[in-house]
Protein backbone atom coordinates (compact mmCIF):
# COMPACT_ATOMS: atom_id res chain seq x y z
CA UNK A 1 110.97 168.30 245.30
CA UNK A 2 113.66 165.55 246.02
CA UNK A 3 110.55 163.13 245.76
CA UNK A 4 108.95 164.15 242.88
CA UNK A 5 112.30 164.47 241.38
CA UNK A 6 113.45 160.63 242.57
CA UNK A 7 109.67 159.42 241.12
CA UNK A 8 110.23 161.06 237.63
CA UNK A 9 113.55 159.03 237.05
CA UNK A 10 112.18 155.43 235.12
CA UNK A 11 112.39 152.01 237.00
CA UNK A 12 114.72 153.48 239.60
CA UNK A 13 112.68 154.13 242.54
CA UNK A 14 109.31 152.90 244.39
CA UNK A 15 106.53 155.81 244.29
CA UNK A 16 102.86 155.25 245.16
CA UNK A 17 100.44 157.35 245.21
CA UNK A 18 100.28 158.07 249.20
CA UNK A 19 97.13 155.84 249.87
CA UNK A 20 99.32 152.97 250.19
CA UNK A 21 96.95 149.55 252.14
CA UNK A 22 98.40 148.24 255.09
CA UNK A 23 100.83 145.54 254.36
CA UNK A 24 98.44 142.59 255.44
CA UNK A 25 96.00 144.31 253.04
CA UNK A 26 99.05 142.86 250.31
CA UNK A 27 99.05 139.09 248.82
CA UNK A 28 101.65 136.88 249.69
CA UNK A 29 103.37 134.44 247.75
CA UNK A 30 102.86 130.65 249.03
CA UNK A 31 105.58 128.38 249.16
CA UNK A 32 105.81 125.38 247.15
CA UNK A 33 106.17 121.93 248.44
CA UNK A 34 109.50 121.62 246.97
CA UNK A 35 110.77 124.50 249.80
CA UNK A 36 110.86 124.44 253.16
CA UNK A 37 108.13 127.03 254.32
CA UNK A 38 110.13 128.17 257.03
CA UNK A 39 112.79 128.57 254.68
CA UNK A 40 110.54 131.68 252.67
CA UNK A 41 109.63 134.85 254.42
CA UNK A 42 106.52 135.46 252.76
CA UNK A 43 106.78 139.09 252.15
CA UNK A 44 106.72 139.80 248.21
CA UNK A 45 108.03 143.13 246.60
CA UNK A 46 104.60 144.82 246.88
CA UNK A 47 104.66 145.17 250.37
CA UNK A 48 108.61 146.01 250.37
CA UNK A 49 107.56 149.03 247.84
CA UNK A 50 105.23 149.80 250.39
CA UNK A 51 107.58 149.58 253.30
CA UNK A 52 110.11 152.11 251.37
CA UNK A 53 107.20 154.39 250.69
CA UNK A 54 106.03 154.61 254.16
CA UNK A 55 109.67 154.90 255.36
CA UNK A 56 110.46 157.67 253.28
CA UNK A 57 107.48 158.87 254.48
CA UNK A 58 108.70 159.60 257.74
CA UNK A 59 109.26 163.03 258.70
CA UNK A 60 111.87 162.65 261.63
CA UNK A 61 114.81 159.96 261.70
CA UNK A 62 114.42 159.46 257.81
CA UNK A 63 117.49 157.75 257.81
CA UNK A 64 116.81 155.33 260.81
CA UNK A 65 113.14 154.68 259.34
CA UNK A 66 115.02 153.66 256.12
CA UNK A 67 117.61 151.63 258.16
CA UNK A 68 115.16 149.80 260.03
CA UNK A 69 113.35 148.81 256.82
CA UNK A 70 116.52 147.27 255.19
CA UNK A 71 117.32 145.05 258.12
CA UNK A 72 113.95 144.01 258.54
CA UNK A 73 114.32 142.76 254.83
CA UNK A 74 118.01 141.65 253.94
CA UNK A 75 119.44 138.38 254.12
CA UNK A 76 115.95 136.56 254.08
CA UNK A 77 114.82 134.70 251.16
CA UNK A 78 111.84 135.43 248.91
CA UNK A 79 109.91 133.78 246.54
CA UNK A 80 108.29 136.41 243.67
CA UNK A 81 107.44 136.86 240.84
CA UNK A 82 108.94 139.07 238.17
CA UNK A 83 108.98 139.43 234.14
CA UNK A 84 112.28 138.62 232.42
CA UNK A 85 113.24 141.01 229.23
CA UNK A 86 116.19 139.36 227.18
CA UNK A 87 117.70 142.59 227.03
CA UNK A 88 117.72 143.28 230.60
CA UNK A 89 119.89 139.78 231.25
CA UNK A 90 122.60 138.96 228.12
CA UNK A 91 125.51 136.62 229.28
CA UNK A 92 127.75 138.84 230.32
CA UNK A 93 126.70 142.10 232.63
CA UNK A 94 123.98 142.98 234.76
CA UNK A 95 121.03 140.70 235.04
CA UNK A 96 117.84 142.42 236.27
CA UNK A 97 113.59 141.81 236.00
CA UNK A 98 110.84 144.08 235.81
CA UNK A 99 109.11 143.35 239.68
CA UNK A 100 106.05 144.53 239.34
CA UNK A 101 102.78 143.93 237.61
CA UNK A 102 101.75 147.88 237.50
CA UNK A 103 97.94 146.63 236.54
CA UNK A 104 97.74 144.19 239.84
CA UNK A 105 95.69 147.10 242.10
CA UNK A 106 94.71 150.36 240.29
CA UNK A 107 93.37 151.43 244.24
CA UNK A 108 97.18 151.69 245.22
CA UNK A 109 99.56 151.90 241.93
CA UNK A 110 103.16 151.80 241.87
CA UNK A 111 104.53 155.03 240.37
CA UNK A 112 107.80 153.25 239.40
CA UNK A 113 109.78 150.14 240.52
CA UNK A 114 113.31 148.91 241.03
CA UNK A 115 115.29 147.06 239.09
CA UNK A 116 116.33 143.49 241.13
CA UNK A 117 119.20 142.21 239.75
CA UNK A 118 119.62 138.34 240.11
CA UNK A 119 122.83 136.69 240.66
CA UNK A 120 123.26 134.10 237.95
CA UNK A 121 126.65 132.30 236.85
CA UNK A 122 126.57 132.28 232.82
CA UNK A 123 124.95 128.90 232.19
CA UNK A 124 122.10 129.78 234.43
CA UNK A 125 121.42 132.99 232.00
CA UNK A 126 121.48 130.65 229.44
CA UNK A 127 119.47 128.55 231.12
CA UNK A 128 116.95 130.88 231.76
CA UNK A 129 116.71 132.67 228.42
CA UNK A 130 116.17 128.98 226.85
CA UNK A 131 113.37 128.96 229.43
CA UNK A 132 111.68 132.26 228.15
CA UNK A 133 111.70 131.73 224.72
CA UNK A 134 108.34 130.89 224.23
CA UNK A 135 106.78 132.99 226.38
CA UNK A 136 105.85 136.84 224.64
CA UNK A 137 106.15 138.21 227.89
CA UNK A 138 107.74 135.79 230.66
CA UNK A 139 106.89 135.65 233.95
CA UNK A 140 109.73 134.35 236.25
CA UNK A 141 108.53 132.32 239.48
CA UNK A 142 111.93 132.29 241.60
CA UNK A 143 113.10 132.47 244.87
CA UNK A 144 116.28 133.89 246.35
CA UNK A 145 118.29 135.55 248.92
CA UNK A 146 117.88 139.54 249.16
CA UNK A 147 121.65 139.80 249.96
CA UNK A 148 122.16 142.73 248.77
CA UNK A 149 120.01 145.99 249.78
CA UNK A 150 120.84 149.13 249.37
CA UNK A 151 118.78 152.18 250.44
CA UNK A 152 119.58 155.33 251.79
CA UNK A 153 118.34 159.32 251.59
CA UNK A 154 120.07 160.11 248.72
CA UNK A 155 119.81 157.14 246.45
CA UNK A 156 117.20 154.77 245.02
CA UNK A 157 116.66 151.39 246.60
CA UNK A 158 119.02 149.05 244.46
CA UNK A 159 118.63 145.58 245.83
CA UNK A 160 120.45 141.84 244.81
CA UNK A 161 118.85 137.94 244.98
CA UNK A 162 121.64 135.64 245.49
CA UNK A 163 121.20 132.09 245.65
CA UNK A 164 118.13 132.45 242.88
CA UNK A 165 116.68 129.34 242.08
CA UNK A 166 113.54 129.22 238.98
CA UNK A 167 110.69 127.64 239.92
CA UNK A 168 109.05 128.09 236.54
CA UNK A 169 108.02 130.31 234.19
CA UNK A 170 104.68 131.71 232.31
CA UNK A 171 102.87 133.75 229.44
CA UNK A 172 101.48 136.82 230.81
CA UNK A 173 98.27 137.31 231.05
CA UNK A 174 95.94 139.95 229.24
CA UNK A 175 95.45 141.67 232.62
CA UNK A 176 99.42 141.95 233.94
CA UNK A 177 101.28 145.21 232.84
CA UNK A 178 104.64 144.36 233.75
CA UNK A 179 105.93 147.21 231.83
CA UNK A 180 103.51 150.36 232.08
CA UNK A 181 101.14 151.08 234.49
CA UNK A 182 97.30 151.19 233.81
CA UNK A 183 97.20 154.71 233.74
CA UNK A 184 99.80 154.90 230.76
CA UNK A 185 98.63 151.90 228.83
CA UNK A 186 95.01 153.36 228.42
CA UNK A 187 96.10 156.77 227.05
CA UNK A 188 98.62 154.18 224.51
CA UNK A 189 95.64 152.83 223.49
């Protein structure tokens, strides 16, 4: 019931649908020339959502399972991508994206997602909004360090890039749902 009740709650947890692929089954980022590859795990938020699920999937040791899955992931640096919302990063507060593209694989969907929050200093927000501007929906290239990751039993994963650096930004296309999964955007339509 926990579950169900922890999936019901919007953009706060990572949910799938229990037929999950294995994690090599998941794309991976490549790193740009302008990075040092070694300097990128490349391990993109699909296969952490995946990683959670299985984790919380675990029927003894939850909380080592769990654990286990956060040190595997904190205090390496990622490159992904994720759609910015204006309201989501003003200049002073919070500043989170939207990480997943819900319409990327209808085989394996992602109930619901976290909310990253990226650590920028004011002028980067401003920065970064400028950057957006002309996109309808903008897609955010960046890298940065997961440095802070929280997940435990009771909570929802709540995770923080430091160090974020934007590689560039996009339009999205026809085909990304960065907002609503497939399911939901064909009975909106």
């Amino acid at each position: 019931m926990r579950s169900a009740l922890l999936c019901g709650l919007p953009l706060l947890t990572a949910c799938h649908d229990g037929n999950e692929p294995a994690p090599a089954e998941l794309a991976t980022p490549t790193p740009s020339s302008d990075m040092e590859p070694s300097a990128v795990d490349p391990r993109d938020q699909y296969t952490l959502a995946h990683e959670i699920a299985a984790a919380r999937r675990t029927q003894d040791g939850l909380e080592t399972a769990l654990a286990r899955t956060r040190a595997a992931w904190k205090d390496r640096r990622y490159r992904w991508e994720l759609a910015f919302v204006p309201e989501l990063c003003r200049a002073t507060g919070p500043c989170v994206a939207l990480p997943f593209d819900h319409a990327r694989d209808d085989r394996h969907p992602i109930r619901q997602g976290w909310l990253p929050r990226l650590q920028l200093d004011s002028e980067q927000r401003k920065a970064l909004a400028e950057r957006c501007r002309a996109h309808r929906r903008c897609v955010l290239d960046v890298s940065g360090r997961l440095a802070q990751f929280e997940l435990s039993v009771e909570a929802p994963p709540s995770l923080t890039l430091a160090e974020v650096r934007v590689h560039g930004t996009r339009n999205s296309t026809r085909t990304e749902s960065w907002v609503m999964g497939a399911r939901s955007r064909a009975r909106a339509g």
